[in-house]
Protein backbone atom coordinates (compact mmCIF):
# COMPACT_ATOMS: atom_id res chain seq x y z
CA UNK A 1 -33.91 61.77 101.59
CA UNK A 2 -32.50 65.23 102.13
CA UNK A 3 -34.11 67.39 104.58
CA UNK A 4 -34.52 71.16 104.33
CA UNK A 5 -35.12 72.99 107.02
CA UNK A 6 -38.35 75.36 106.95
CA UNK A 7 -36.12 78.36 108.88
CA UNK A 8 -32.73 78.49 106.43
CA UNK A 9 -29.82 79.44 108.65
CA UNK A 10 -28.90 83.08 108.08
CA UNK A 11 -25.50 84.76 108.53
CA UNK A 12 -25.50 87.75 110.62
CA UNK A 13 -23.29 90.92 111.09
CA UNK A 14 -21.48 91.49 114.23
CA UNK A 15 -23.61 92.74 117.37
CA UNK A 16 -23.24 96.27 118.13
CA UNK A 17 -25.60 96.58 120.82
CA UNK A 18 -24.81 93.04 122.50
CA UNK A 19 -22.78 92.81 125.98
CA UNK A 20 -19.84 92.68 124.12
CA UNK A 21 -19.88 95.39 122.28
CA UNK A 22 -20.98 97.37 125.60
CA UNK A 23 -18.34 95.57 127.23
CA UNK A 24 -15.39 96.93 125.18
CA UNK A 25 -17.18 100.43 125.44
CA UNK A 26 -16.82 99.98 129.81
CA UNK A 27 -13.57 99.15 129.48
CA UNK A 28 -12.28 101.85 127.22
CA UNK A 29 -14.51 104.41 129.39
CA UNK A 30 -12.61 102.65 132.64
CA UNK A 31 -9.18 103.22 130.32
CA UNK A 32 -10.19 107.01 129.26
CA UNK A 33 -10.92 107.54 133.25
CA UNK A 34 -7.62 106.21 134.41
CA UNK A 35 -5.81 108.56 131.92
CA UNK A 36 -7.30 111.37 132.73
CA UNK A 37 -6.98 111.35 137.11
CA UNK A 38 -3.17 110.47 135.86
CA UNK A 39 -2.97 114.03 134.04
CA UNK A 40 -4.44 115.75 136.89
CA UNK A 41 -0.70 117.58 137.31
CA UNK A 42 -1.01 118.71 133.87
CA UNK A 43 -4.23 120.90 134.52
CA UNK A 44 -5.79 123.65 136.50
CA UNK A 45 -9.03 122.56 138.37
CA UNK A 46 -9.28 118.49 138.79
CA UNK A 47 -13.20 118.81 139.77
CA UNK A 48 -13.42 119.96 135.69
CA UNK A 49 -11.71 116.43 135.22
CA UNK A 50 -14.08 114.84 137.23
CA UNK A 51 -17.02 116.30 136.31
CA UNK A 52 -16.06 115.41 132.39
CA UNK A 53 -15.28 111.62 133.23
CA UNK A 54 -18.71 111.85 134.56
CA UNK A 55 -20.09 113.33 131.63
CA UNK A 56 -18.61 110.90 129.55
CA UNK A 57 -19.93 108.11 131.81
CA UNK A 58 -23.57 109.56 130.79
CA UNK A 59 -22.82 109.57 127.13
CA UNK A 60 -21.86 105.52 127.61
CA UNK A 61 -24.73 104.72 129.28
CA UNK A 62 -27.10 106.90 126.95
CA UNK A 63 -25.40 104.73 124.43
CA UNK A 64 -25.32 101.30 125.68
CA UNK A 65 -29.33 101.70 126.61
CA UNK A 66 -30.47 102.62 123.76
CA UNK A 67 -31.27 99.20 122.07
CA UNK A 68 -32.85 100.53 118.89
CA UNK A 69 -30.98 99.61 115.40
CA UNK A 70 -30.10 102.92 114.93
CA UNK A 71 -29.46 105.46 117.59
CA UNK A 72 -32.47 107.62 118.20
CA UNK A 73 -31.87 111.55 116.84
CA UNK A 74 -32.14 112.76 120.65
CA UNK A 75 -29.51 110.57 122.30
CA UNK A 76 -27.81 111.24 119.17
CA UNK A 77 -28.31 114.85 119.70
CA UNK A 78 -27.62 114.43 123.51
CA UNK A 79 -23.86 112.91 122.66
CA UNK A 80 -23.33 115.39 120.54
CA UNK A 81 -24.10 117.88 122.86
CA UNK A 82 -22.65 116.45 125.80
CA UNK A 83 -18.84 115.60 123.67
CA UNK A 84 -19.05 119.32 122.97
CA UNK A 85 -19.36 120.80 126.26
CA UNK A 86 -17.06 118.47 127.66
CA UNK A 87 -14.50 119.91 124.92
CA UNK A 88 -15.62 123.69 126.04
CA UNK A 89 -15.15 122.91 129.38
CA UNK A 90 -11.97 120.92 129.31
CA UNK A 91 -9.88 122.83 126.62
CA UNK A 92 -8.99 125.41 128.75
CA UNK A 93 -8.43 123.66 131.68
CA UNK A 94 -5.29 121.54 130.20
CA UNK A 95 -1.98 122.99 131.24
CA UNK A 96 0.42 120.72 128.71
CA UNK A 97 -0.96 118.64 126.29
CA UNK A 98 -0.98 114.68 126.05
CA UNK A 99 -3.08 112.80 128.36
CA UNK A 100 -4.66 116.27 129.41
CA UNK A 101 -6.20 116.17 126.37
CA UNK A 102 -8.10 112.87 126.43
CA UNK A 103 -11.52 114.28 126.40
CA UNK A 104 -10.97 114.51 122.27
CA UNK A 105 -10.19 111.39 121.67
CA UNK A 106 -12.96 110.08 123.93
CA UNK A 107 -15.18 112.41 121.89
CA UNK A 108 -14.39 111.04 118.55
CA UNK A 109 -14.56 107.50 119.74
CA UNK A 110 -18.62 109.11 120.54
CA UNK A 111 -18.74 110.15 117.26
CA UNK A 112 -17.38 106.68 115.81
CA UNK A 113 -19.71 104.84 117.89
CA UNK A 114 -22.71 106.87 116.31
CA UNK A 115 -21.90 106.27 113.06
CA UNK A 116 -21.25 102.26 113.48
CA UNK A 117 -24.74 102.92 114.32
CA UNK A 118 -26.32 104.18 111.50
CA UNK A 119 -25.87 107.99 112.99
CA UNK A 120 -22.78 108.94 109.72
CA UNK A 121 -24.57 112.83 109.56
CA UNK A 122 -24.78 113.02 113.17
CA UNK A 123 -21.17 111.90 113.61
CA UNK A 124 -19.59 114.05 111.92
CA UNK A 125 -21.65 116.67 112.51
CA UNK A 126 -20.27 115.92 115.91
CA UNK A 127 -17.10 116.04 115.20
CA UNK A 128 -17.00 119.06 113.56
CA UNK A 129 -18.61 120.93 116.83
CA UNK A 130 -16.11 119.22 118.74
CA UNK A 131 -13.22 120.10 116.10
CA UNK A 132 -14.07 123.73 115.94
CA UNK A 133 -14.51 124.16 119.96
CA UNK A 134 -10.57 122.41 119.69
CA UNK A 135 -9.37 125.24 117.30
CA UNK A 136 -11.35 128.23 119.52
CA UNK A 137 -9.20 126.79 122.46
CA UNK A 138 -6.62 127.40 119.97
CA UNK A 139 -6.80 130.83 118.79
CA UNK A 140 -7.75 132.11 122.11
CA UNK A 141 -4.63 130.57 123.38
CA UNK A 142 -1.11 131.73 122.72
CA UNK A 143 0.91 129.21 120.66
CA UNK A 144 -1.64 126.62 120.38
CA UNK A 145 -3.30 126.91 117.26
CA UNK A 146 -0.96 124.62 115.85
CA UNK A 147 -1.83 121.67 118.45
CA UNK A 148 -5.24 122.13 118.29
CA UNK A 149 -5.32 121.39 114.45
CA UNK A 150 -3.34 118.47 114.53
CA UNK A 151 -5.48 117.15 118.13
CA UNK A 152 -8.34 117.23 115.84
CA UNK A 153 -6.37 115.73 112.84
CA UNK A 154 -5.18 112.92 115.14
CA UNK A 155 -8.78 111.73 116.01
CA UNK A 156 -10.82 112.69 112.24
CA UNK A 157 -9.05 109.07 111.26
CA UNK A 158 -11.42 107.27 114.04
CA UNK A 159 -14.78 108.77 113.03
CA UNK A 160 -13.55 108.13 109.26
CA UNK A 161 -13.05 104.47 110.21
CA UNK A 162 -16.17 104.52 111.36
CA UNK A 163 -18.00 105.80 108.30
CA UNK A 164 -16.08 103.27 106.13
CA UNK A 165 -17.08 100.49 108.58
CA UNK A 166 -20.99 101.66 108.60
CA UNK A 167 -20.83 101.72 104.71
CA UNK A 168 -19.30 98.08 104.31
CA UNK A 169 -21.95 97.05 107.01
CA UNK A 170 -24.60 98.16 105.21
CA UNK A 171 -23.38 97.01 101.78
CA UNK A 172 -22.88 93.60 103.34
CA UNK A 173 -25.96 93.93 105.35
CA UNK A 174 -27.69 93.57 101.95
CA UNK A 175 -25.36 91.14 99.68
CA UNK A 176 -26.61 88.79 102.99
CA UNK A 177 -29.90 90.01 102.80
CA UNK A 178 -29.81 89.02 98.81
CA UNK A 179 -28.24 85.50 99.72
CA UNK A 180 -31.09 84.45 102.47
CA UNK A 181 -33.72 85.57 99.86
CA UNK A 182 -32.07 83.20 97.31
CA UNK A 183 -31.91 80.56 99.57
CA UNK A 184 -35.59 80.98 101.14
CA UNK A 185 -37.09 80.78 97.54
CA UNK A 186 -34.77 77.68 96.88
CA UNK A 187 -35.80 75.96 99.79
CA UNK A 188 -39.93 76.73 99.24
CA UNK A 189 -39.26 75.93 95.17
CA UNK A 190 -37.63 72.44 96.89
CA UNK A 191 -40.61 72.32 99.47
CA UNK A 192 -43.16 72.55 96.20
CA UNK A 193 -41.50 70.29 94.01
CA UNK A 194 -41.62 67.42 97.00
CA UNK A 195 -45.22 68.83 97.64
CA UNK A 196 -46.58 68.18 94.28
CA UNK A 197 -44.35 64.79 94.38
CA UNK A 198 -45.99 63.67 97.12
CA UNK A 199 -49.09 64.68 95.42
CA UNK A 200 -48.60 63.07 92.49
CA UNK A 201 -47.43 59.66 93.87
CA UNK A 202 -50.85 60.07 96.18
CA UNK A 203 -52.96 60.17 93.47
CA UNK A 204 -51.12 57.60 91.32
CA UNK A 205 -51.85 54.94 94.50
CA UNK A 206 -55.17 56.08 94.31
CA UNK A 207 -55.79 55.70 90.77
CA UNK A 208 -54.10 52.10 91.31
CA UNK A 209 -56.18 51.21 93.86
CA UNK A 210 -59.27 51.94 92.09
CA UNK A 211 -58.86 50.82 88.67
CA UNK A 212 -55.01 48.88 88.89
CA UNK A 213 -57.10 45.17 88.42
CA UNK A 214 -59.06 46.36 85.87
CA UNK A 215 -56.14 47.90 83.62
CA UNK A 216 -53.97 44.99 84.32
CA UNK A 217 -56.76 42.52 82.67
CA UNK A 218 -57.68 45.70 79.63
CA UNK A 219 -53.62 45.22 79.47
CA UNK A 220 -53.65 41.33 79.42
CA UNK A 221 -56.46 41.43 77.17
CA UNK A 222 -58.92 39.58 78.69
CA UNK A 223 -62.38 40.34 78.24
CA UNK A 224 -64.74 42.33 79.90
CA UNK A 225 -67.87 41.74 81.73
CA UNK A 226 -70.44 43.87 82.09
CA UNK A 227 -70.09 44.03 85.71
CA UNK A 228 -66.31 44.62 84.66
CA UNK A 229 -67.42 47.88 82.91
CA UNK A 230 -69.64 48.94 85.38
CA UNK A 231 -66.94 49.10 87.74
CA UNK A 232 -64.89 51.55 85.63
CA UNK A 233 -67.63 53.92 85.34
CA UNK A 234 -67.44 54.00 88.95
CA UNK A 235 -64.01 54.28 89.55
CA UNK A 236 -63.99 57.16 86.50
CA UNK A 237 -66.28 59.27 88.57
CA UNK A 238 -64.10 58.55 91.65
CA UNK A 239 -61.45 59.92 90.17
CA UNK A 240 -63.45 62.84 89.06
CA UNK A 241 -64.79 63.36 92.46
CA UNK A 242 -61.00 63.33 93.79
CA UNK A 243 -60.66 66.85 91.44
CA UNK A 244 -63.57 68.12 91.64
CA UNK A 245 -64.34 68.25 95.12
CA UNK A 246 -61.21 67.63 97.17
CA UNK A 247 -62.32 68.27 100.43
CA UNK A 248 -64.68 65.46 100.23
CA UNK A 249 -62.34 62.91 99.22
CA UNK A 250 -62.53 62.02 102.65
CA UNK A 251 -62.64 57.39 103.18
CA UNK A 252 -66.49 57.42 104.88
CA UNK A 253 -68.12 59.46 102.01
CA UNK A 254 -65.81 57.67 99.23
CA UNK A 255 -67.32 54.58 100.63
CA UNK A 256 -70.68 55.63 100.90
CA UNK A 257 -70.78 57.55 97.14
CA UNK A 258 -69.15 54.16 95.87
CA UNK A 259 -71.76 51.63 97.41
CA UNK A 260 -74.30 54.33 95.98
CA UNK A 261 -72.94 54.62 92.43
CA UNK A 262 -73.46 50.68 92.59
CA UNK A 263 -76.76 50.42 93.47
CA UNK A 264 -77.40 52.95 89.86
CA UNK A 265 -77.35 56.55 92.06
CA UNK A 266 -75.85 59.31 90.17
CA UNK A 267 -74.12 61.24 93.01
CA UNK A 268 -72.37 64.17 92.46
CA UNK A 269 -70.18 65.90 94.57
CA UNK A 270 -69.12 69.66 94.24
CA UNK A 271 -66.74 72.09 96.75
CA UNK A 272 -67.08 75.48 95.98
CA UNK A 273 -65.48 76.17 99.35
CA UNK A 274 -62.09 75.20 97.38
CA UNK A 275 -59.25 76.23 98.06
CA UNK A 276 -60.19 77.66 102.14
CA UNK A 277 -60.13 74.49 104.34
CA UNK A 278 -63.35 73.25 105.59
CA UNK A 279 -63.20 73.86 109.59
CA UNK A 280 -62.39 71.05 111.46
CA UNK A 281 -65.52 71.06 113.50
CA UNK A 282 -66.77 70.84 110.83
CA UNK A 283 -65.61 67.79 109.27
CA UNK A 284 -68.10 65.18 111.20
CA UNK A 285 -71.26 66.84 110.69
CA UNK A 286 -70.66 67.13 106.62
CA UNK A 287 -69.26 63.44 106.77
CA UNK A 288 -72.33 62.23 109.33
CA UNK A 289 -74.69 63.80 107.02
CA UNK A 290 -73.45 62.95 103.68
CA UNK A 291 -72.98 59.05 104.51
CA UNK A 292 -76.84 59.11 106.13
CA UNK A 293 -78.52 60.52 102.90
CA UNK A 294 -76.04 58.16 100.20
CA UNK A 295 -76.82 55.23 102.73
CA UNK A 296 -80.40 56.05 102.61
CA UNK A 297 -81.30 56.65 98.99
CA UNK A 298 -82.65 54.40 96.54
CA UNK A 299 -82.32 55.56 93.51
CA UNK A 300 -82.44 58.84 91.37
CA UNK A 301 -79.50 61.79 92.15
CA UNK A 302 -78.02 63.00 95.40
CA UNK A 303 -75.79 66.23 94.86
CA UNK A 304 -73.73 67.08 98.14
CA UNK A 305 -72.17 70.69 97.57
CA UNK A 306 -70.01 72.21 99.80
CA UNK A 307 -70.68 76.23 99.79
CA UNK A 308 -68.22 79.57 99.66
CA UNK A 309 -67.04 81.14 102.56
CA UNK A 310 -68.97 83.69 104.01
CA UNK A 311 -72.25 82.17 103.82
CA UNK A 312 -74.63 81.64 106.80
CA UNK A 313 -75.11 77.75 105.07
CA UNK A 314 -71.90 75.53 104.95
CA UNK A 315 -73.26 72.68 102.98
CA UNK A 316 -76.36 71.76 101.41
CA UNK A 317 -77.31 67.78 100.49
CA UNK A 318 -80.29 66.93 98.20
CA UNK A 319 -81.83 64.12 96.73
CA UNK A 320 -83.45 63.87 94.03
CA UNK A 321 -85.92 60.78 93.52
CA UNK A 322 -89.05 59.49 94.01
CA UNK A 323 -88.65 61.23 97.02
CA UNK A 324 -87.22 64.33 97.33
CA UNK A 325 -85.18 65.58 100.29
CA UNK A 326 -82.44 68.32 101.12
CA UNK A 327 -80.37 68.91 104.13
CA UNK A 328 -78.86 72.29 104.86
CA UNK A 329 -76.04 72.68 107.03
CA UNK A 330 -75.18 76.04 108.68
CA UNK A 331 -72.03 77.42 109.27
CA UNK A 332 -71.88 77.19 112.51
CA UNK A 333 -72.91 74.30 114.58
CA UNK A 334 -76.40 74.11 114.98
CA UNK A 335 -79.33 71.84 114.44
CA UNK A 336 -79.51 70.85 110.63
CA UNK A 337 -82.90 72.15 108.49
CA UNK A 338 -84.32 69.49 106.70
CA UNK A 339 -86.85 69.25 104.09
CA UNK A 340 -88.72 66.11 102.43
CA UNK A 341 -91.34 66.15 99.70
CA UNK A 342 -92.85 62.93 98.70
């Protein structure tokens, strides 16, 4: 037979907070670095290049610690921040452009970072600061203008990427969320179809077992004694019994309520308890009890009843003959009150 597992296997999206994500973020941060102490010709103060490597270096490790599934607003606000003054700081430090310039790109890759995830609004908001610091440098310096717009042209592509790649996430984020629904309800309509298979081929055996001979002679046509008869009035209540009050379809009472039933008891059972499990604790005083007043009666009616929830009494047992007795059982486990009246 096929097995299902309870836990159905569920595709995921790629990690962006596992070590390999942080991983590629080091070594690009390691790569940025090395670019920018090889431009340190192409600019006026190197301790401006240092200080923004190390500023950068912050906005990583803001980054790679914050293990939330979206970026929080203040480390989001913090790299915004941060890209921004590194821009101010650096713009008009760069002699020639080129490598001098990394600090823009490095910003942007911030920005695309945020919005992979879940920060789009903050990214570009981002950007923008970081685009119109770029184009300040610009018209404050002579002849720039020109290279600042296309700097910030050159890098809008990366955040953009990164919108287009937080959208498709999301939309497949939720086409997979859709398919492990599906496939949970399959697998618990599967789970209930064996259920009541197993439930059905349960009571079938039962129903075999306590009536099979019988039918088979009804079926062969043979006739029936009384004794016969008598026998299918008992297994008919059995059966009612199994429905009626399930959580007493347990072997020692069926035994007792059947060797009852044949001496001419009328037992009935009821479980109005049904359907929150009886406690397992439980179980062997209800069973102890139940077989020690079937066992013990003579004749008349024993009703065993299994109470609601809630209640200070768990079960009550009474029967109902020349003499007449009843048992109550509390909820929790105590000594049992008794009562006889002759």
């Amino acid at each position: 037979m096929k097995r299902y597992s309870s836990t159905p296997q569920r595709l995921e999206l790629p990690e962006l907070r596992g070590r390999g994500a942080h991983l590629l973020i080091w070594i690009y941060f390691i790569t940025m670095s090395a670019l920018a102490l090889l431009s340190l010709d192409d600019v006026d103060s190197p301790t401006i290049v240092y200080l923004s490597v190390a500023v950068f270096g912050a906005i990583w490790f803001a980054l790679t610690n914050d293990t939330g599934e979206r970026v929080s607003v203040r480390v989001s606000v913090f790299v915004i921040a941060a890209s921004v003054f590194t821009t101010l700081l650096s713009s008009w430090n760069a002699i020639h452009g080129g490598f001098s310039q990394w600090y823009v790109g490095a910003g942007a890759l911030a920005m695309f970072y945020l919005s992979l995830r879940g920060r789009d609004l903050f990214a570009w908001v981002g950007f923008a600061a970081i685009g119109l610091a770029a184009i300040a440098w610009g018209l404050t310096t002579d002849d720039r203008l020109i290279e600042a717009i296309l700097l910030v042209a050159r890098q809008a592509p990366i955040v953009l990427v990164g919108s287009l790649f937080s959208f498709g996430m999301k939309r497949t984020s939720k086409k997979l969320e859709n398919v492990h629904e599906a496939d949970t309800a399959r697998v618990a309509a599967e789970a209930g179809a064996l259920a009541r298979t197993a439930e059905r081929s349960r009571r079938l055996a039962a129903l075999d077992a306590a009536v099979g001979p019988q039918l088979q002679r009804i079926a062969d046509g043979t006739e029936l004694s009384d004794n016969d008869r008598h026998e299918l009035l008992v297994a008919e209540a059995r059966l009612r019994d199994s429905l009626r009050a399930r959580q007493l379809d347990l072997p020692e009472i069926v035994a007792a309520v059947q060797r009852a039933r044949r001496r001419g008891i009328v037992v009935l059972l009821l479980d109005d308890r049904y359907p929150l499990a009886l406690p397992s604790e439980a179980l062997s005083r209800v069973i102890s009890a139940s077989v020690r007043m079937l066992d013990s009666a003579d004749d008349g009616t024993v009703t065993i009843r299994l109470l609601p929830a809630g209640r200070q009494l768990l079960s009550t047992l009474v029967a109902d003959g020349d003499e007449y007795a009843r048992v109550e059982l509390p909820s929790l486990p105590s000594v049992a009150t008794a009562a006889s009246v002759t």
